[in-house]
Protein backbone atom coordinates (compact mmCIF):
# COMPACT_ATOMS: atom_id res chain seq x y z
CA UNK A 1 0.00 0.00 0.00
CA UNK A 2 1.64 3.16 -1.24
CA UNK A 3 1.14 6.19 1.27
CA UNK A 4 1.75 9.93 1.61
CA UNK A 5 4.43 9.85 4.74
CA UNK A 6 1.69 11.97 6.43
CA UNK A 7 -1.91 12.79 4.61
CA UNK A 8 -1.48 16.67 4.39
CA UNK A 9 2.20 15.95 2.60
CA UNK A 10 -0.01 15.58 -0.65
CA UNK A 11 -0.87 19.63 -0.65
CA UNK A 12 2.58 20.60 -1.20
CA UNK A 13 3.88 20.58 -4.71
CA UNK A 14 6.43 18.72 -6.45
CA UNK A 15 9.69 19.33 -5.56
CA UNK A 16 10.90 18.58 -8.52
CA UNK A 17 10.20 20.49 -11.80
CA UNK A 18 13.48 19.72 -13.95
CA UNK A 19 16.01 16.83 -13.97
CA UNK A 20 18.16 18.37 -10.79
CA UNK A 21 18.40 15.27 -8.65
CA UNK A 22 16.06 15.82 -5.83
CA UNK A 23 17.03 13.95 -1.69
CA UNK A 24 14.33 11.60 -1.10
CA UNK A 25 13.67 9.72 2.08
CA UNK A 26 11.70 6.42 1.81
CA UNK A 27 10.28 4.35 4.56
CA UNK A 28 8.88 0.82 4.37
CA UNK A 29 6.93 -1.36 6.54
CA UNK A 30 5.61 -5.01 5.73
CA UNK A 31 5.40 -8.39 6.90
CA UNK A 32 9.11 -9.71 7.00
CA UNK A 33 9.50 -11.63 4.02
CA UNK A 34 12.22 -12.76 1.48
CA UNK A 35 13.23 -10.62 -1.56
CA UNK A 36 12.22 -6.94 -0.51
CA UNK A 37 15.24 -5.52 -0.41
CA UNK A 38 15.70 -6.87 -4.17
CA UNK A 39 12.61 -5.34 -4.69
CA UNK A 40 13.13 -2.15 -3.35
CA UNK A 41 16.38 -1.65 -4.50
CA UNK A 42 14.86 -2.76 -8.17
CA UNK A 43 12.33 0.45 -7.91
CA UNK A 44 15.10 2.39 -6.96
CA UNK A 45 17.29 2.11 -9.79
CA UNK A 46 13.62 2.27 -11.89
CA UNK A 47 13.32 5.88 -10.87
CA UNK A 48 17.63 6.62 -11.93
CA UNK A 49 17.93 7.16 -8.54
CA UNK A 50 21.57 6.22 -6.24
CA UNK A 51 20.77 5.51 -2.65
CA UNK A 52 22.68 7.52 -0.29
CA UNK A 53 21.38 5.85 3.07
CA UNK A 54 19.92 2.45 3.67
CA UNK A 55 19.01 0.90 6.83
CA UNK A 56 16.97 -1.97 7.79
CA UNK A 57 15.34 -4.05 10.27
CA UNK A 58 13.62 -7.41 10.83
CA UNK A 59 11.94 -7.24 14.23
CA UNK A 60 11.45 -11.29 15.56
CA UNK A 61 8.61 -9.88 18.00
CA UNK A 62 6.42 -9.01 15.41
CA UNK A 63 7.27 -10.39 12.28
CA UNK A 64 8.25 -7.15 10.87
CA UNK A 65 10.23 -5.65 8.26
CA UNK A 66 11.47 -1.92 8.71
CA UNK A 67 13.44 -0.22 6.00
CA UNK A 68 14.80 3.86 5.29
CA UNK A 69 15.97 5.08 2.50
CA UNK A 70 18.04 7.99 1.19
CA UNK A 71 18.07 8.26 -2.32
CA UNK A 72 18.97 10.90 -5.29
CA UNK A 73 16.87 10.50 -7.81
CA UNK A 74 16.17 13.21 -10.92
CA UNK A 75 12.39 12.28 -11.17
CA UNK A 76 9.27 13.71 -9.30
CA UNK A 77 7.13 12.57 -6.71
CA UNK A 78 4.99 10.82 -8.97
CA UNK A 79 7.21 9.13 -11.11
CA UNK A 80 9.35 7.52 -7.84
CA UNK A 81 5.53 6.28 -6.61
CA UNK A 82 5.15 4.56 -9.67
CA UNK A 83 8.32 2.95 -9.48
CA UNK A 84 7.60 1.56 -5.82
CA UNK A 85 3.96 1.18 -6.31
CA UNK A 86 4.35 -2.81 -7.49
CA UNK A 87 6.62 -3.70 -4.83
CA UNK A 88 3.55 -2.15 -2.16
CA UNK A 89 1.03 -4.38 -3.89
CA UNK A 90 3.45 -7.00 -3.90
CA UNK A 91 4.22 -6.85 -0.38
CA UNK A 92 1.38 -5.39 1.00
CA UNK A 93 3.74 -2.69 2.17
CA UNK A 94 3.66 1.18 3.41
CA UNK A 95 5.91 2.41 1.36
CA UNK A 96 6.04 6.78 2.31
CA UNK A 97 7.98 9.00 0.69
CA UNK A 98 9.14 12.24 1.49
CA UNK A 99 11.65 15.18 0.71
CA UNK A 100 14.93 15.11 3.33
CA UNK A 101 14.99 18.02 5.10
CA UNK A 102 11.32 19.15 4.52
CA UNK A 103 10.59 21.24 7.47
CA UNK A 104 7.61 19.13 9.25
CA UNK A 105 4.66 21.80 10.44
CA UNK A 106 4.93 21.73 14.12
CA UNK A 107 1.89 22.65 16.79
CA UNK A 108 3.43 23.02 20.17
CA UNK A 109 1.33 22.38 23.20
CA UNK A 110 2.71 24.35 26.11
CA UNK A 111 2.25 25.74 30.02
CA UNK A 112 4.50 27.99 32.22
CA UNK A 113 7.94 26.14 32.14
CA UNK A 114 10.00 27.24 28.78
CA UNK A 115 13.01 25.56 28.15
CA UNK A 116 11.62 22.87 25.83
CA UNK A 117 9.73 25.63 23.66
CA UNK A 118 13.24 27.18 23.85
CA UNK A 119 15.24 24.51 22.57
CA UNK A 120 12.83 23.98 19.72
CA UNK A 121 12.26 27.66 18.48
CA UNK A 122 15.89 28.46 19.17
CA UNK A 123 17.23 25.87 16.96
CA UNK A 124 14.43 25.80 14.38
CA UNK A 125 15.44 29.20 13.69
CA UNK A 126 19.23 28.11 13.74
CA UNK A 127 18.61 26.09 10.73
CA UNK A 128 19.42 22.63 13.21
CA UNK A 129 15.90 21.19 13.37
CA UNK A 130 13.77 20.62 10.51
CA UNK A 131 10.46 21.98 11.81
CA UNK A 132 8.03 24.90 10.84
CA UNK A 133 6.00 26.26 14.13
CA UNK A 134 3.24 28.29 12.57
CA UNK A 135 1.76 28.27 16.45
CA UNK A 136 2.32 27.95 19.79
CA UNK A 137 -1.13 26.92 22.26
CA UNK A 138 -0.98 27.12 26.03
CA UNK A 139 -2.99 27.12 29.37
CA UNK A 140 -1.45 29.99 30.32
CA UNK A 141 0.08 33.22 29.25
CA UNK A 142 3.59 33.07 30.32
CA UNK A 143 5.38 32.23 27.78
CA UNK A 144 3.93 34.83 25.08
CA UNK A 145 6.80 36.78 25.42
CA UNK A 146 9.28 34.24 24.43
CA UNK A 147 7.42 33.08 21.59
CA UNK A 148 6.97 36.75 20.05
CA UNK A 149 10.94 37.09 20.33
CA UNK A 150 11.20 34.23 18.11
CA UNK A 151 8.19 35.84 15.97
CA UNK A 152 5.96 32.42 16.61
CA UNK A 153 2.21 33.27 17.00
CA UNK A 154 0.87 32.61 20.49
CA UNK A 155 -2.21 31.81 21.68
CA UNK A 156 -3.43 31.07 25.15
CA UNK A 157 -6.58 29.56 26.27
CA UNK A 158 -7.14 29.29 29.67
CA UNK A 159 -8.12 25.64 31.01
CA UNK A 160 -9.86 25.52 34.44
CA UNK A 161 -12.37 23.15 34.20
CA UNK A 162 -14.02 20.83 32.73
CA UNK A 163 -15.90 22.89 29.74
CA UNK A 164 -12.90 24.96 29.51
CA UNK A 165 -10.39 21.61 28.99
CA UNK A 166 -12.77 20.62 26.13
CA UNK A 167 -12.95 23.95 24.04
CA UNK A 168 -8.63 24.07 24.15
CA UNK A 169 -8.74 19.89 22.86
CA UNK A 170 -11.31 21.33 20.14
CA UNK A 171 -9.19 24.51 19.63
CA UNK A 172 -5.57 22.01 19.16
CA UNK A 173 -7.75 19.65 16.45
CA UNK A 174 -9.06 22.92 14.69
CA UNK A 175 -5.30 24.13 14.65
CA UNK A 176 -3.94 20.89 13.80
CA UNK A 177 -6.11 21.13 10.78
CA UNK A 178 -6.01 25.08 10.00
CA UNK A 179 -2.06 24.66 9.64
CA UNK A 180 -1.82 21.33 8.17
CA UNK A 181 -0.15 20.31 11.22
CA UNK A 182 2.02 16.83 11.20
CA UNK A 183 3.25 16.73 14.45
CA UNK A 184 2.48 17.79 18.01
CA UNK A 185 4.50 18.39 20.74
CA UNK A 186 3.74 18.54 24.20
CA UNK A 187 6.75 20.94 25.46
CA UNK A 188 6.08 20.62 29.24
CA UNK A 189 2.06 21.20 28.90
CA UNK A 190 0.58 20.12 31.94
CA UNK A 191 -2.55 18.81 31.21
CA UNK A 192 -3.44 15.51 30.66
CA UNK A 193 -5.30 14.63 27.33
CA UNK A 194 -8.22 12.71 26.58
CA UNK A 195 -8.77 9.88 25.34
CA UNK A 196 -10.69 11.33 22.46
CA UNK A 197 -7.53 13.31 21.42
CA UNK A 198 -4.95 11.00 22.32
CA UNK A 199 -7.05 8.63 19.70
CA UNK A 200 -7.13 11.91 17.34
CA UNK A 201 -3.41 12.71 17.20
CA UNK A 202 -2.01 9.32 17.58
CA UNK A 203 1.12 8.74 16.01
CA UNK A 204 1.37 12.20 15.91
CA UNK A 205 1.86 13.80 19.48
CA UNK A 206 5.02 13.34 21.37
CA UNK A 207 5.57 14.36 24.95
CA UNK A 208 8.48 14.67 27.65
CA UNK A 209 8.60 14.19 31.00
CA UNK A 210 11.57 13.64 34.08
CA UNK A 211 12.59 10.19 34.86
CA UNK A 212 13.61 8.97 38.14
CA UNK A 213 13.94 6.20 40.35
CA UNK A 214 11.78 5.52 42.14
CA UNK A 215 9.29 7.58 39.64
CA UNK A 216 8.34 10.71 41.38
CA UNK A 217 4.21 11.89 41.31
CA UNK A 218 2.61 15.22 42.06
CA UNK A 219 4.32 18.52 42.86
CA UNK A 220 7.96 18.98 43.29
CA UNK A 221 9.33 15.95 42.16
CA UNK A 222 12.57 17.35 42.30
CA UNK A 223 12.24 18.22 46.04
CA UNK A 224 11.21 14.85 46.25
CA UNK A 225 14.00 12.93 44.36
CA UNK A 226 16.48 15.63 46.80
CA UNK A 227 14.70 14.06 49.97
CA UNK A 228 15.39 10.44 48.54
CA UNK A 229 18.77 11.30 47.54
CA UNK A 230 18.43 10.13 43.81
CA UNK A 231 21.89 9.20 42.07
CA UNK A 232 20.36 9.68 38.54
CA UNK A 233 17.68 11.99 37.13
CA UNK A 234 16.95 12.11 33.70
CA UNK A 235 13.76 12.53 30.85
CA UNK A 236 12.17 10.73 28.09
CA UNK A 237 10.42 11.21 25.18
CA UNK A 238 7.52 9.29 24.13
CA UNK A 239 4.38 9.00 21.83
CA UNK A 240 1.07 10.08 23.34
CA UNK A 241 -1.13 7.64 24.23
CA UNK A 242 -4.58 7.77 26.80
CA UNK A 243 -1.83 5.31 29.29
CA UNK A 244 -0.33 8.14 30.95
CA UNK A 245 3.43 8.71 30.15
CA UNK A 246 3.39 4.97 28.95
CA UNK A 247 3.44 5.65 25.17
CA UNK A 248 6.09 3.81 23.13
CA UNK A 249 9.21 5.94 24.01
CA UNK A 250 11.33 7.66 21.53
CA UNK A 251 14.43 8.58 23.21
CA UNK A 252 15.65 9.01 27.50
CA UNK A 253 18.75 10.68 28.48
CA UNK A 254 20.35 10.49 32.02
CA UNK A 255 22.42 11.89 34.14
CA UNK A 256 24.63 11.63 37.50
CA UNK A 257 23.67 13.78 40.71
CA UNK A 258 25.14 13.47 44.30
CA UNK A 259 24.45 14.46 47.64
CA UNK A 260 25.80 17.95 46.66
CA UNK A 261 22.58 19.21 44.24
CA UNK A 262 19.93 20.99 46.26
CA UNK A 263 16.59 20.85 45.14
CA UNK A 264 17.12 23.70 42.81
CA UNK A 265 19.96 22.33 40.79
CA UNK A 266 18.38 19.44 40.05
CA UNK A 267 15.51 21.05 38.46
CA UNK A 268 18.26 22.76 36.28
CA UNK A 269 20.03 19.39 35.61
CA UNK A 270 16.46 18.24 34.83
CA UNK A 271 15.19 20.77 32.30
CA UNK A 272 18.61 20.57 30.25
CA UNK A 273 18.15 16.56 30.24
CA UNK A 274 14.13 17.22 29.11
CA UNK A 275 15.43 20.18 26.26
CA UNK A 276 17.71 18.01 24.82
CA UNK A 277 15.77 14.81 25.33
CA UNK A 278 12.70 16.23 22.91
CA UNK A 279 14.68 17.77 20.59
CA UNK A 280 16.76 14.82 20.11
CA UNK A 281 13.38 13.06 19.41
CA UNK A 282 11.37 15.88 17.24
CA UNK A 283 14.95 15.86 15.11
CA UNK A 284 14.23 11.91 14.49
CA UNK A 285 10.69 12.23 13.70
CA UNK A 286 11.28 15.14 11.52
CA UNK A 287 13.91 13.04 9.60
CA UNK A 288 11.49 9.86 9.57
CA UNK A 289 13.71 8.08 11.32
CA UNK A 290 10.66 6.49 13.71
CA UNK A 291 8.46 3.86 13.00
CA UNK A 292 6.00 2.25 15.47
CA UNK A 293 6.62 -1.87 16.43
CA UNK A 294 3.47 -2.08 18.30
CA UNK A 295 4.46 -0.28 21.75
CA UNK A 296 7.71 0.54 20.75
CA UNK A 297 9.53 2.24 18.58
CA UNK A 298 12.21 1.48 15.55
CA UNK A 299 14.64 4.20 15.41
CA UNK A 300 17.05 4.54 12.19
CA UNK A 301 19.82 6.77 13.69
């Protein structure tokens, strides 16, 4: 079965409009089988086109065969779908196929804390993550301010109860689809999703959150990991699901502490750990270097 990489990716144009080789990336999933790499690499030299990048995957849990691409190929969209469309009848595969370094149009779900939103607008604008933010949604107010400096519309919506939740959820789908939105990322926004929009964005909707052991609930976590004199704090990224922070996990980072960190330099340690800890896996979904195993995740670093 031969698939856009996301369904809005069919709005944009061809990248192509003359025989300049154009940087594809192409992703395949299908029931592990023998011959598809043949196959593949058959529709690949179909469409001219030299593969720059190739990595691969059988997974024994599931039966499953993961594959990325790289290739230069002078030929457009269409013409390279052709080309791979008899090997996704042939293997029942989804084959998606995208543009390297395509900015991917980013909603970002926020609160009060900002160094994830940062991270991301700070190096989207440094030309070291391939995202577009054409908004920025959040609870609260706060972090207006540091969204204007990096000339990223705000919005806030206030959420304090129950009717109040609902209209922000139905305010993030309407956005999602007003900007064509492919991925959403929960930068430290503290509120806890339905199940209605977990269903809605899944696949879609990554989140980040500290990691300790034991795991830490409730306020202060920090305060609390100080009182139990944690030796390693940390984050991870993961996929939303309605299982709270049990989504299949993208990437975790951690880091050493001692008796010497008060309370407030952990939460310092902690928000570098959770900056670099979503970028790191925005960066790999960006580059479509994630595909879904059941409840985990393939990563093609």
């Amino acid at each position: 079965m031969l698939t856009k990489h996301r369904a809005r990716r069919a709005r944009y144009p061809d990248p192509v409009t003359d025989p300049t080789p154009t940087h594809w990336t192409l992703t395949l999933v299908c029931d592990d089988q023998p011959g598809i790499v043949h196959a593949v690499s058959g529709a690949v030299v179909a469409a001219d086109g030299n593969i720059t990048e190739s990595q691969q995957f059988s997974s024994a849990d599931t039966n499953t065969f993961f594959m990325r691409l790289q290739v230069m190929a002078p030929v457009d969209r269409a013409t390279f779908e052709a080309a791979l469309a008899p090997v996704a009848a042939r293997y029942d595969a989804r084959v998606q196929l995208d543009v390297v370094g395509r900015p991917l149009r980013t909603l970002v779900l926020v609160s009060k804390a900002g160094h994830c939103l940062n991270d991301l607008l700070y190096r989207q604008r440094g030309g070291q993550l391939p995202i577009e933010v054409p908004l920025v949604l959040s609870n609260h107010p706060d972090l207006s301010e540091l969204a204007s400096f990096y000339s990223v519309p705000f919005e806030h919506r206030p959420v304090t109860d129950a009717d109040s939740k609902a209209a922000m959820e139905r305010r993030v789908l309407e956005a999602v689809e007003e900007h064509d939105i492919e991925l959403v990322v929960l930068a430290r926004y503290m509120q806890i999703l339905s199940p209605e929009l977990c269903a809605a964005l899944q696949g879609r909707a990554v989140n980040i959150h500290h990691s300790f052991l034991p795991g830490f609930k409730g306020a202060n976590p920090y305060r609390q990991a100080h009182a139990r004199g944690v030796k390693l704090i940390g984050a991870t990224a993961h996929f939303v699901t309605s299982d709270l922070d049990e989504g299949p996990i993208i990437e975790q980072n951690v880091v050493r502490v001692d008796h010497t960190k008060d309370p407030a330099e952990l939460v310092s340690i902690g928000q570098d750990e959770e900056s670099r800890t979503l970028t790191q896996a925005v960066r790999w979904i960006a580059e479509d270097r994630v595909l879904l195993d059941g409840a985990r995740t393939i990563i093609f670093k």
